[in-house]
Protein backbone atom coordinates (compact mmCIF):
# COMPACT_ATOMS: atom_id res chain seq x y z
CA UNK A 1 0.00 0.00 0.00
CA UNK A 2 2.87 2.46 -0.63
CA UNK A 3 1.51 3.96 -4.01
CA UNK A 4 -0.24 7.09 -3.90
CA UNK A 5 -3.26 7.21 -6.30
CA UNK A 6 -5.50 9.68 -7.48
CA UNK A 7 -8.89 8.26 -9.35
CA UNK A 8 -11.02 9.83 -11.52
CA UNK A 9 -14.48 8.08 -12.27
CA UNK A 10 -17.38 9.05 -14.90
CA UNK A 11 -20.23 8.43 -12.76
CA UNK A 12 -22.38 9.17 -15.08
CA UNK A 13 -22.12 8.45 -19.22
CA UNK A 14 -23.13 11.50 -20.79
CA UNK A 15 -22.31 15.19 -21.25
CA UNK A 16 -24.34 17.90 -22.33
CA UNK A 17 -22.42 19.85 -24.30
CA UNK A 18 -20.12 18.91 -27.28
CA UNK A 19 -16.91 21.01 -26.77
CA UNK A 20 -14.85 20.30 -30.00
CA UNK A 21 -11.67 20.17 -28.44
CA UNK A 22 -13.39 17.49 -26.30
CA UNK A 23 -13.79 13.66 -27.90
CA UNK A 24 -17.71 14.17 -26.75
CA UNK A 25 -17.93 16.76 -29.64
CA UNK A 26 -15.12 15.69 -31.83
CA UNK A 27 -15.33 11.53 -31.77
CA UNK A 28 -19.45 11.40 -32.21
CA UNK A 29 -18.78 7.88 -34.07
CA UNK A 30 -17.08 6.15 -30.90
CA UNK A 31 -20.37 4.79 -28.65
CA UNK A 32 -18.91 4.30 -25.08
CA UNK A 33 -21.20 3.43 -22.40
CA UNK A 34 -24.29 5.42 -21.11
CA UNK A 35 -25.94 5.45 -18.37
CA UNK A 36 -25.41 5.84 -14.77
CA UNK A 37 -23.17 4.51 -12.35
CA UNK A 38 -25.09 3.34 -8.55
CA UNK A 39 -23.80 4.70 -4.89
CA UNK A 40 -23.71 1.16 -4.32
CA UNK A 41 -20.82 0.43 -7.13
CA UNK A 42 -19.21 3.50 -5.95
CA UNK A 43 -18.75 2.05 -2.31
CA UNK A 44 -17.65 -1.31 -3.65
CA UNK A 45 -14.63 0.46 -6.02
CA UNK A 46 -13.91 2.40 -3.25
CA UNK A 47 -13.68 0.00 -0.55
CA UNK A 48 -11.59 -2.01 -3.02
CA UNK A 49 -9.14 0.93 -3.59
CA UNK A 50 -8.70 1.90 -0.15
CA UNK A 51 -7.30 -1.62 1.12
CA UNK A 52 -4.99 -2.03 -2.28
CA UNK A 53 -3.28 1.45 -2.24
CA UNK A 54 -3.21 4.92 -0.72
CA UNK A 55 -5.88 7.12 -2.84
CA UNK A 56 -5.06 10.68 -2.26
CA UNK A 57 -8.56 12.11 -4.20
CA UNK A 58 -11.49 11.11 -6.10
CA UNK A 59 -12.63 13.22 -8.97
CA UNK A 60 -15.89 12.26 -10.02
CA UNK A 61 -15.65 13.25 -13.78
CA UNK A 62 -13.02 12.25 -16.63
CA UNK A 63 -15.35 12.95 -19.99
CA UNK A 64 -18.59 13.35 -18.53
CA UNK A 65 -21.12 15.92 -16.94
CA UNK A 66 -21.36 14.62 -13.06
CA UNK A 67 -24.25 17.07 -12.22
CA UNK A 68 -26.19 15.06 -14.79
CA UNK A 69 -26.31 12.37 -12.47
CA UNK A 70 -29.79 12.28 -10.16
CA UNK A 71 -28.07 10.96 -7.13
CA UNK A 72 -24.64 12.93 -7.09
CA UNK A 73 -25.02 14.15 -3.82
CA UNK A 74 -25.28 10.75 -2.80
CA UNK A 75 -21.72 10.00 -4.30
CA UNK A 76 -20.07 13.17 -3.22
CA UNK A 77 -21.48 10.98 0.18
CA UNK A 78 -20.18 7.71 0.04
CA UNK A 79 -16.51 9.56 -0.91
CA UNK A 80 -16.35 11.66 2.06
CA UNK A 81 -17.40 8.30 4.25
CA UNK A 82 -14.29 6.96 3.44
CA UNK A 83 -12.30 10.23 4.08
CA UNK A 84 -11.21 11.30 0.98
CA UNK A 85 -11.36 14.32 -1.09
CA UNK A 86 -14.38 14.41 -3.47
CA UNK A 87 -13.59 16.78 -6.35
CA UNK A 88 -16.37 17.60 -8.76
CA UNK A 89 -15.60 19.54 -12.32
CA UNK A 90 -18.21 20.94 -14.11
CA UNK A 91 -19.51 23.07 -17.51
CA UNK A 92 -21.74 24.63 -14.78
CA UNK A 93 -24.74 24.14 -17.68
CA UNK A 94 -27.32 22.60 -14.96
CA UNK A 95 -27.81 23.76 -11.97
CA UNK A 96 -30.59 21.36 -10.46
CA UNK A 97 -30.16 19.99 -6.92
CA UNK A 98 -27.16 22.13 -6.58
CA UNK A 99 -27.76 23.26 -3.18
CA UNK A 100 -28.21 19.45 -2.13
CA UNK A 101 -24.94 18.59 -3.99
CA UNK A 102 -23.11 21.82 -1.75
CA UNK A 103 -24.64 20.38 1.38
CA UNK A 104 -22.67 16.92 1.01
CA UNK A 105 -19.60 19.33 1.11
CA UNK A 106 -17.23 18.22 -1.48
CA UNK A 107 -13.86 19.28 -0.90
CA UNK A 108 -13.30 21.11 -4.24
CA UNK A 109 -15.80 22.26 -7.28
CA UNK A 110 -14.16 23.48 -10.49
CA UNK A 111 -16.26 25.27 -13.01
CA UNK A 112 -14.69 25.06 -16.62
CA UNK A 113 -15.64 27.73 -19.53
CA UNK A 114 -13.73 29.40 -22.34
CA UNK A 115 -15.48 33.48 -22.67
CA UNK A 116 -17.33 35.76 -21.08
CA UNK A 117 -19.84 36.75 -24.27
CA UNK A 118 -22.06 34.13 -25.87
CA UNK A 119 -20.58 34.92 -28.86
CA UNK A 120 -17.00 33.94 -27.99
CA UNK A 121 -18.27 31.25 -25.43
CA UNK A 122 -20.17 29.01 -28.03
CA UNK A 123 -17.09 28.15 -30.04
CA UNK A 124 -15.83 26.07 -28.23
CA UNK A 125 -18.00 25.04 -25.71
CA UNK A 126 -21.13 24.07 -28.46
CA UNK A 127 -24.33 23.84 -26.64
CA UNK A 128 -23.39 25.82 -23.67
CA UNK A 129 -25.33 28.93 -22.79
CA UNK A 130 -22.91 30.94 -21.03
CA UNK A 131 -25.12 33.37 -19.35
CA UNK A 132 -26.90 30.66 -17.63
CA UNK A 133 -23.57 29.03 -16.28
CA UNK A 134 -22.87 33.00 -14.67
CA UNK A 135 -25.91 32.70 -13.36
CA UNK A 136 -25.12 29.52 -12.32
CA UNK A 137 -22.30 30.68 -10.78
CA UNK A 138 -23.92 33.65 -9.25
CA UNK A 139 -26.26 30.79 -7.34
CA UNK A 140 -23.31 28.67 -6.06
CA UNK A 141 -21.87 31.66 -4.54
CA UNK A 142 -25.04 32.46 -3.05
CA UNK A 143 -25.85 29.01 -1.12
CA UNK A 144 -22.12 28.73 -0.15
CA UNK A 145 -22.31 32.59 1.41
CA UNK A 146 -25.55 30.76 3.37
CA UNK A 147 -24.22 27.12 3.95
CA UNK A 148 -20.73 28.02 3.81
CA UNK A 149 -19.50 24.62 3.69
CA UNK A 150 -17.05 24.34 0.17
CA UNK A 151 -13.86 26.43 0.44
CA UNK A 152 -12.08 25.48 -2.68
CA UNK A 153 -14.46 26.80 -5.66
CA UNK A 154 -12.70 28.03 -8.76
CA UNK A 155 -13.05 28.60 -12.36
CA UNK A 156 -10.54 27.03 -14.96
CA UNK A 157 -10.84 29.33 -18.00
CA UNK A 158 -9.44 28.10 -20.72
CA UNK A 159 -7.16 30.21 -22.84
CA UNK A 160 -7.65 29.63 -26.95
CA UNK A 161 -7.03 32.24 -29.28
CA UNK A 162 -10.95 33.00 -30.16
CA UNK A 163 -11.26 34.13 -26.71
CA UNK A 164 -8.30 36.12 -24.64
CA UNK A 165 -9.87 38.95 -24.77
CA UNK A 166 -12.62 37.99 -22.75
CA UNK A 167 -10.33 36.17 -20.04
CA UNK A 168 -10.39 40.07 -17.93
CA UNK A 169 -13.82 40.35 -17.96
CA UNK A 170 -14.73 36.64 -16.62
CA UNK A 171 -11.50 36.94 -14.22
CA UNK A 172 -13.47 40.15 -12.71
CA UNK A 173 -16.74 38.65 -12.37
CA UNK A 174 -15.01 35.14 -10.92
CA UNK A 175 -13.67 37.04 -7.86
CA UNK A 176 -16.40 39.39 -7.44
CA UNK A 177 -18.32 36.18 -6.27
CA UNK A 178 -15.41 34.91 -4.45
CA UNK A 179 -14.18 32.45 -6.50
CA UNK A 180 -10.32 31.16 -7.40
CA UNK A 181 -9.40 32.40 -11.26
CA UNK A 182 -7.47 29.85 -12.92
CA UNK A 183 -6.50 30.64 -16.74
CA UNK A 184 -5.35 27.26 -18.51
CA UNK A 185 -3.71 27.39 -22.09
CA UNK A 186 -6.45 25.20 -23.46
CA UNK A 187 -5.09 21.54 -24.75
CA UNK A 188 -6.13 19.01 -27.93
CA UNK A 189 -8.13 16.03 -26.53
CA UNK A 190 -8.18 13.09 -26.75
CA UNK A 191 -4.87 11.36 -27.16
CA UNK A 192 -6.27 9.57 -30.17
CA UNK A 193 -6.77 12.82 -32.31
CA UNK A 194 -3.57 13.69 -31.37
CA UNK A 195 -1.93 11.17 -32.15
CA UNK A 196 -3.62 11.26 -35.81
CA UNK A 197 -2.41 14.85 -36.28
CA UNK A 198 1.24 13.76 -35.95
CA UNK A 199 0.52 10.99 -38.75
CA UNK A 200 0.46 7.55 -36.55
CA UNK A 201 -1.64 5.28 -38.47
CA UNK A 202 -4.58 3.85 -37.08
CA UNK A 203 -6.44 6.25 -35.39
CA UNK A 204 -8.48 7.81 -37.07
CA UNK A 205 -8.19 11.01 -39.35
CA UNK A 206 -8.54 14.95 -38.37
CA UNK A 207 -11.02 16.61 -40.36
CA UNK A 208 -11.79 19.93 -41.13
CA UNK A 209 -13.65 20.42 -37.70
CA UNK A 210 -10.63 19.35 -35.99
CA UNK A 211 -8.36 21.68 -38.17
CA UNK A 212 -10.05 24.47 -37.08
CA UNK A 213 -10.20 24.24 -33.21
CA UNK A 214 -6.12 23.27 -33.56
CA UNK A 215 -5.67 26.61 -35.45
CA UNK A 216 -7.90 28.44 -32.23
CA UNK A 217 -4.99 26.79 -29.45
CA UNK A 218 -3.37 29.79 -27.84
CA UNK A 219 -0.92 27.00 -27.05
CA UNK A 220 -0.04 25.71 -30.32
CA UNK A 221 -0.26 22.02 -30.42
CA UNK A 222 2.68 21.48 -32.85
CA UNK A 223 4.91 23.74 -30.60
CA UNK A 224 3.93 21.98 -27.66
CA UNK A 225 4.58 18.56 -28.30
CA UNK A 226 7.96 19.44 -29.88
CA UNK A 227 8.80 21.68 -26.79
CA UNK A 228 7.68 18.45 -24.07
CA UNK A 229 9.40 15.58 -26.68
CA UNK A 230 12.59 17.80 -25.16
CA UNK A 231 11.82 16.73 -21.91
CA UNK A 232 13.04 13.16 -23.03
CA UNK A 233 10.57 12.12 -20.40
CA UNK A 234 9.77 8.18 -19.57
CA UNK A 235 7.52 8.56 -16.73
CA UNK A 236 4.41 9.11 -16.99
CA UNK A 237 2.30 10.49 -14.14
CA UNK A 238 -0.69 9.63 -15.66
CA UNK A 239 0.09 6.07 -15.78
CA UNK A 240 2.01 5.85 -12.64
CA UNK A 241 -0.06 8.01 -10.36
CA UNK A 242 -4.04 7.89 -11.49
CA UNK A 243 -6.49 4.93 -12.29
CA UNK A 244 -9.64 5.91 -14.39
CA UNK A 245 -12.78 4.30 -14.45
CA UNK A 246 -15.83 4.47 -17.02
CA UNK A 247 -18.90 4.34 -15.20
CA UNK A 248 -19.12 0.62 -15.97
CA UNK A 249 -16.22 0.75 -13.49
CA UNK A 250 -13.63 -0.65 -15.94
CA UNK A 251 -10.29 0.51 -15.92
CA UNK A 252 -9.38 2.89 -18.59
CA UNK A 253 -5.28 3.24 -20.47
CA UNK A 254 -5.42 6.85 -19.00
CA UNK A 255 -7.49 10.01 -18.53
CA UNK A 256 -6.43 10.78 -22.06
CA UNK A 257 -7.83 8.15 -23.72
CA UNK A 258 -11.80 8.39 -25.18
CA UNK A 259 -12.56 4.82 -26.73
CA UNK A 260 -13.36 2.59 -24.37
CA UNK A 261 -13.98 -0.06 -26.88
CA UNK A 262 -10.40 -0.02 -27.66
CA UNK A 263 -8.88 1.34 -24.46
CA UNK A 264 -10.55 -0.39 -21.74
CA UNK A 265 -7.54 -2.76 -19.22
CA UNK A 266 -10.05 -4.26 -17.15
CA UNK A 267 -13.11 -4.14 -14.20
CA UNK A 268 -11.40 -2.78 -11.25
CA UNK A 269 -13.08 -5.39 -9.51
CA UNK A 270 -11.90 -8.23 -11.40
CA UNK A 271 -7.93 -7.80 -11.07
CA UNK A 272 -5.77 -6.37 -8.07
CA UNK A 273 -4.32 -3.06 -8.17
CA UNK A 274 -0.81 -4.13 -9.26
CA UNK A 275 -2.14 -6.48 -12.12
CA UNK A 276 -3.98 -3.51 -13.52
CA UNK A 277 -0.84 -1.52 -13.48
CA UNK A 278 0.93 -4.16 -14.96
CA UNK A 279 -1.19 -4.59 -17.82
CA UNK A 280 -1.18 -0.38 -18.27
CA UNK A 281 2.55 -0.82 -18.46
CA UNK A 282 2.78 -3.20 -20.93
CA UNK A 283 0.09 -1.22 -23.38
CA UNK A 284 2.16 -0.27 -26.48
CA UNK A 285 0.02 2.75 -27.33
CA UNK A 286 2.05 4.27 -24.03
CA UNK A 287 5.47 4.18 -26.06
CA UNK A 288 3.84 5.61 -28.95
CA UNK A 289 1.98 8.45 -26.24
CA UNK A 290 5.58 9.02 -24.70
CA UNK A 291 7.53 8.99 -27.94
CA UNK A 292 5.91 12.68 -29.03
CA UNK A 293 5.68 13.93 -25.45
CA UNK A 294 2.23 14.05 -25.25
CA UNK A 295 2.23 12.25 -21.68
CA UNK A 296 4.35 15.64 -21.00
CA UNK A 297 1.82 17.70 -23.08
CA UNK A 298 -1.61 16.90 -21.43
CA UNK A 299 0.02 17.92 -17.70
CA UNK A 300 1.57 20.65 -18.87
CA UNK A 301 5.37 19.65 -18.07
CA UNK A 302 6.09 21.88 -21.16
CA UNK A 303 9.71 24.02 -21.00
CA UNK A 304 8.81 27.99 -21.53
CA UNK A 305 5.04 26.99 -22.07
CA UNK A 306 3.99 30.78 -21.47
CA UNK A 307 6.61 31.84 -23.85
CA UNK A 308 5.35 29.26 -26.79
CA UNK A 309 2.13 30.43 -26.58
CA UNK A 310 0.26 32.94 -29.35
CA UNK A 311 -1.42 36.30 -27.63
CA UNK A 312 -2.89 37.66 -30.31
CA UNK A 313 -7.10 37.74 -30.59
């Protein structure tokens, strides 16, 4: 039980937007599972975890919406039962039961968006209405004022080209309601669209869609990955240091990863700890992942990553 893990778990199979820079918006052809995943599982995957390793947090969320799920205060519940930290990220879109969800105290809520306008906004995160989410946000800072039971709520805004010059205006609002700012140069998901834009055969193609949201990185992705291949970098904290689940509760490569149908290791509750990481360590798609850096890319372990990036907009 020395390793330290971190686990992130769709508990939930949906999303309702379809943010191209996501795979939800930009891999519509790959079906991975729906539906919902039961407090009941939850307890059994955690129990599980907590005698094979030491889990640090839980973020409930990889690809998926986790306020879409009916009964999320009731897993924010059985996380904190075992002691652990219950992060929750969000597109802030819904807004239902989320004085419940506050109530069950989860140690951190994130709230991710890319403008302050509509106009700027909908490009990249399609579907979203961003007045609602300040609304939204308006709310949450009004029940935690009245409950105040979360201290870590913050907004990840992330940075593309379409949309730095609303970054002030959403960084003033953010703090008027007493939330953390956190601008993020906005990255190219999933790994298997990246690694079709550096020409390794077999997955998939990038279309004209595609071509347009990698012109709109502030961080450009060809610059990037040539900037973290530098690093020369053979570990990979996403491999070493945080187990994903689908919300079948089967064990996915990485975080990175979308298909499930291709990318799936095992149930967690079929094989121990150290056989799933054994079987993640043998994958060959990680040599291919490490071989352009993008291992280094997607946690930003990027040399002069402020200085690569493009400011105009």
């Amino acid at each position: 039980m020395n390793h330290h893990f971190q686990f992130y778990i769709d508990v939930v199979g949906a999303c309702n937007l379809r943010c191209p820079s996501c795979p939800v918006g930009n891999m519509t052809d790959v079906k991975n599972p729906k539906g919902l995943m039961s407090p009941e599982t939850l307890e059994c995957i955690l129990q599980k975890a907590t005698r094979e390793c030491q889990v640090t947090d839980i973020g409930l969320f990889n690809w998926a919406e986790p306020l879409l799920h009916p009964r999320l205060p009731e897993m924010i519940r059985v996380v904190n039962k075992f002691g652990l930290n219950c992060h929750i990220s969000t597109n802030l879109n819904k807004a239902s039961g989320l004085e419940e969800i506050m109530l069950e105290k989860p140690f951190s809520i994130r709230i991710s968006l890319s403008g302050f306008s509509q106009e700027t906004y909908g490009i990249t995160h399609k579907r979203g209405d961003i007045e609602l989410v300040k609304r939204n946000m308006r709310l949450l800072a009004d029940i935690n004022m009245k409950t105040k039971v979360v201290n870590n709520i913050s907004v990840a805004f992330h940075r593309y080209l379409s949309n730095l010059g609303d970054e002030l205006s959403m960084k003033r609002y953010v703090e008027h309601l007493g939330f953390e700012f956190y601008p993020m140069w906005a990255v190219w998901l999933p790994l298997e669209k990246v690694l079709a834009k550096v020409g390794e055969e077999g997955y998939g193609t990038i279309n004209d869609s595609d071509q347009l949201v990698i012109d709109n990185l502030a961080l450009p992705l060809e610059s990037a990955l040539k900037a973290a291949k530098k690093n020369k970098n053979l570990h990979c904290k996403l491999q070493e240091d945080v187990i994903t689940l689908d919300v079948l509760g089967r064990v996915q490569l990485c975080c990175g990863v979308y298909n499930s149908n291709r990318f799936t290791i095992s149930s967690y509750m079929e094989k121990s700890i150290d056989e799933i990481q054994a079987l993640r360590f043998a994958h060959p798609v990680c040599d291919v992942c490490r071989k352009y850096g993008v291992h280094d890319y997607y946690i930003y372990n990027i040399p002069n990553i402020d200085l690569l990036a493009r400011r105009e907009h």
